[in-house]
C-alpha atoms as a PDB file:
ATOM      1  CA  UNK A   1      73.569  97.212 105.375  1.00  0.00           C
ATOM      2  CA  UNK A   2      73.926  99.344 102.526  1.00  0.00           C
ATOM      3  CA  UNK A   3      76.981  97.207 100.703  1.00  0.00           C
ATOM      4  CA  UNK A   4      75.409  94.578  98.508  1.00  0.00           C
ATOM      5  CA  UNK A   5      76.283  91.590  96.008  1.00  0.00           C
ATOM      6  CA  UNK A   6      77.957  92.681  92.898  1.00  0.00           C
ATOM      7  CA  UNK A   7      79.141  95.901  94.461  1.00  0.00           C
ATOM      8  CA  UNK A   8      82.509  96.897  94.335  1.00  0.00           C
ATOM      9  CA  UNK A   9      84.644  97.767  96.815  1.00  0.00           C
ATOM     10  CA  UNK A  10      88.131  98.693  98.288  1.00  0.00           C
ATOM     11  CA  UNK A  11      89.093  97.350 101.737  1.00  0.00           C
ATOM     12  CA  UNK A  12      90.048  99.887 104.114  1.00  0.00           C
ATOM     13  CA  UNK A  13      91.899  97.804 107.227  1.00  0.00           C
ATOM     14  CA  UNK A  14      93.697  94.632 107.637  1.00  0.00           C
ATOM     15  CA  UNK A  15      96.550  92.440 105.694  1.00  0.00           C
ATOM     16  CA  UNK A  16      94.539  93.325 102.484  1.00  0.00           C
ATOM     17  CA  UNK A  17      94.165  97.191 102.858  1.00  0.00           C
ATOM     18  CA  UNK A  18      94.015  98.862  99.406  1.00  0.00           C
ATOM     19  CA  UNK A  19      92.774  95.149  96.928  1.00  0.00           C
ATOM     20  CA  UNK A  20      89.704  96.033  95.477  1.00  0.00           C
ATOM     21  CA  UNK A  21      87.001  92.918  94.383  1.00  0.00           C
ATOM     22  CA  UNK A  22      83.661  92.074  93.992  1.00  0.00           C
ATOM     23  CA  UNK A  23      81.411  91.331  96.822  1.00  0.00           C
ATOM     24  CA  UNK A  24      80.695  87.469  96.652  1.00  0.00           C
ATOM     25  CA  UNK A  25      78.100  87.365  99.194  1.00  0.00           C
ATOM     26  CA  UNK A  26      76.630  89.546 102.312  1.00  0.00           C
ATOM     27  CA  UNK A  27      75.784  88.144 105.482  1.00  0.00           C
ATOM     28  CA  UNK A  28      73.995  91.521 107.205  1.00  0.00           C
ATOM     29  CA  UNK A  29      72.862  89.642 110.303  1.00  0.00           C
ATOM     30  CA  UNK A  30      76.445  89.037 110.711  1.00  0.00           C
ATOM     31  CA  UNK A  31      77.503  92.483 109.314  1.00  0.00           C
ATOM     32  CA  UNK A  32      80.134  90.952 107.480  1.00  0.00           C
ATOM     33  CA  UNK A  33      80.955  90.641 103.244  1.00  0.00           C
ATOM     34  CA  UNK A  34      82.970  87.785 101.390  1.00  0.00           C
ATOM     35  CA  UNK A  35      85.046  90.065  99.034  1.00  0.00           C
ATOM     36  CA  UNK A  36      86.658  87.967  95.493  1.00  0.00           C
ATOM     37  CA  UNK A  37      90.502  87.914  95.846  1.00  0.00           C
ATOM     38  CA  UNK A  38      90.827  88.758  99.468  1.00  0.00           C
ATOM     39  CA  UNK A  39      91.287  87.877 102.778  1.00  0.00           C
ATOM     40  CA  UNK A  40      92.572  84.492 101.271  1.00  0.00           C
ATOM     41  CA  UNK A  41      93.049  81.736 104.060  1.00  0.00           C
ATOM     42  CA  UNK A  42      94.346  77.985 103.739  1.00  0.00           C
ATOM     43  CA  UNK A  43      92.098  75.422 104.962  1.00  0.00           C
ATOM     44  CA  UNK A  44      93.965  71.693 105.733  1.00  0.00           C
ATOM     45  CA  UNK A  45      91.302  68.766 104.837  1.00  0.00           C
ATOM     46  CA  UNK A  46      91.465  65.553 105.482  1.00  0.00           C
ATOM     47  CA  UNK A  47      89.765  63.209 102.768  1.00  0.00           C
ATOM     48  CA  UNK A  48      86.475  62.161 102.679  1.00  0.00           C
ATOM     49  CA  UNK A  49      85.240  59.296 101.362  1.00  0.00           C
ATOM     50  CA  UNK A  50      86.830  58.419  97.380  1.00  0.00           C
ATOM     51  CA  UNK A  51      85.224  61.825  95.591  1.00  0.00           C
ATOM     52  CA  UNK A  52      86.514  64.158  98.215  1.00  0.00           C
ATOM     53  CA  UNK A  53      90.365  64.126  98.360  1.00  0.00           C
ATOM     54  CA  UNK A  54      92.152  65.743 101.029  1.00  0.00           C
ATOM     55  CA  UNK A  55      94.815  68.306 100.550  1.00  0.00           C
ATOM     56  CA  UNK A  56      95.460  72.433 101.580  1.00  0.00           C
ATOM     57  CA  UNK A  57      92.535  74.207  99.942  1.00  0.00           C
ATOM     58  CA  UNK A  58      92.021  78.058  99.708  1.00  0.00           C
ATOM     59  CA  UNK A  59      89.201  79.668 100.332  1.00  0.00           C
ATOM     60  CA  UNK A  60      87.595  83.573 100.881  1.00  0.00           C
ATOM     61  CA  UNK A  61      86.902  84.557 104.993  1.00  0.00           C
ATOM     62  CA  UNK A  62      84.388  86.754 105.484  1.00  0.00           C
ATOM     63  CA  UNK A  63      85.215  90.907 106.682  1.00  0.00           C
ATOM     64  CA  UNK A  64      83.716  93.065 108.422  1.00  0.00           C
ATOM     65  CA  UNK A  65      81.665  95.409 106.636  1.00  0.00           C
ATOM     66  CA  UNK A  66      83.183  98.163 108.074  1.00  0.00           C
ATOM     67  CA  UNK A  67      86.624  97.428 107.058  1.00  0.00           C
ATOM     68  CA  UNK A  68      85.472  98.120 103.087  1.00  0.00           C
ATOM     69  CA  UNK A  69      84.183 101.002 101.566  1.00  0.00           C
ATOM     70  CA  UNK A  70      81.835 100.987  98.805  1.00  0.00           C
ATOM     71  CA  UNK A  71      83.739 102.915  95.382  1.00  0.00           C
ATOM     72  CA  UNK A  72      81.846 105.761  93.965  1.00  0.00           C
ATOM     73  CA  UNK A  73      81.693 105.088  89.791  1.00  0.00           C
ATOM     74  CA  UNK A  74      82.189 108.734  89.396  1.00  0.00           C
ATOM     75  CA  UNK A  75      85.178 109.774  91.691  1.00  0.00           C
ATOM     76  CA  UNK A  76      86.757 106.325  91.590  1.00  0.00           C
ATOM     77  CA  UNK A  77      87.636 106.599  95.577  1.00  0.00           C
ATOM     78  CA  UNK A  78      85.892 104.568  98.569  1.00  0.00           C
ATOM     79  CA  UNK A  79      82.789 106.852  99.630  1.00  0.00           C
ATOM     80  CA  UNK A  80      80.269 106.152 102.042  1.00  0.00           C
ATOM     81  CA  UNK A  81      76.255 105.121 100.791  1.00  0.00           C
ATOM     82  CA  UNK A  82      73.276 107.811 101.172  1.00  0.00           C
ATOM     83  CA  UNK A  83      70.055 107.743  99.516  1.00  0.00           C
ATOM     84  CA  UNK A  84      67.971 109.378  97.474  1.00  0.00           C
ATOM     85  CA  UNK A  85      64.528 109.192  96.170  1.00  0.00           C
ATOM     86  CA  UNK A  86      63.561 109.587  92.515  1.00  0.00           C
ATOM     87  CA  UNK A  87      60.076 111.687  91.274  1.00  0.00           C
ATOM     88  CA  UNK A  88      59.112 108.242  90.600  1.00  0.00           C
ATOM     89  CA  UNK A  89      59.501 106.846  93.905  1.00  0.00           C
ATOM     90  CA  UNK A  90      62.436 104.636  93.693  1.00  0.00           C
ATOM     91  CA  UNK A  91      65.391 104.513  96.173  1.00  0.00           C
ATOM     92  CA  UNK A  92      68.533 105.070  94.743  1.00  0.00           C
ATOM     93  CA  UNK A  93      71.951 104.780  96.272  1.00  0.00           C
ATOM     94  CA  UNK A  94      73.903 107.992  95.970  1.00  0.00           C
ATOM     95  CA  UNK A  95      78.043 108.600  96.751  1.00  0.00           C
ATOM     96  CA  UNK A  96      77.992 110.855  99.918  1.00  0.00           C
ATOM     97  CA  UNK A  97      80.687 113.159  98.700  1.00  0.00           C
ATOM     98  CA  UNK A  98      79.585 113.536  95.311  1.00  0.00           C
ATOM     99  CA  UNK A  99      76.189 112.702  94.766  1.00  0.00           C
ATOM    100  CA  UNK A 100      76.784 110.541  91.938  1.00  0.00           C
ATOM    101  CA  UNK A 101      75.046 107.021  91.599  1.00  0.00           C
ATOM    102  CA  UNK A 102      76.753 104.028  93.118  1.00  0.00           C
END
């Protein structure tokens, strides 16, 4: 998966389309990101014991990872990842349209 934590991103498809955020937190073996901001749902809890009251909290689902697309830094528009090896040896992710670092 080549969207990671940190990364930012537009999403692509859905009741969100166009928010951009922050990815929270990847889940590759389920192919799917938690995105800050979006995909907001309303969970109903009862209360649990005296510490945890009950009440309608809101909380970030997790989205497919191909409904987002990872935002190139240098043309500001969802791209898709590539990669590229430095003379040093390092892997470096690299905007497919432009070439620029992401």
């Amino acid at each position: 998966m080549k969207i990671k934590k940190g990364d930012r991103v537009r999403v692509l498809t859905g009741k969100d389309r166009g928010k951009e955020g922050n990815v929270l937190l990847a889940l590759p073996g389920d192919g799917k990101v938690i995105v800050e901001g979006v995909n907001i749902v309303h969970k109903h809890r009862k209360p649990r014991g005296l510490n945890q009251p009950g009440g309608i909290q809101t909380q970030e689902m997790p989205l497919d990872v191909s409904n987002v697309g990872l935002l190139c830094d240098a043309c500001g528009r969802p791209r898709r990842a590539g990669y590229r090896f430095e003379p040093d040896g390092t892997k470096v992710r690299v905007c497919s349209k432009c070439g620029g670092d992401l």
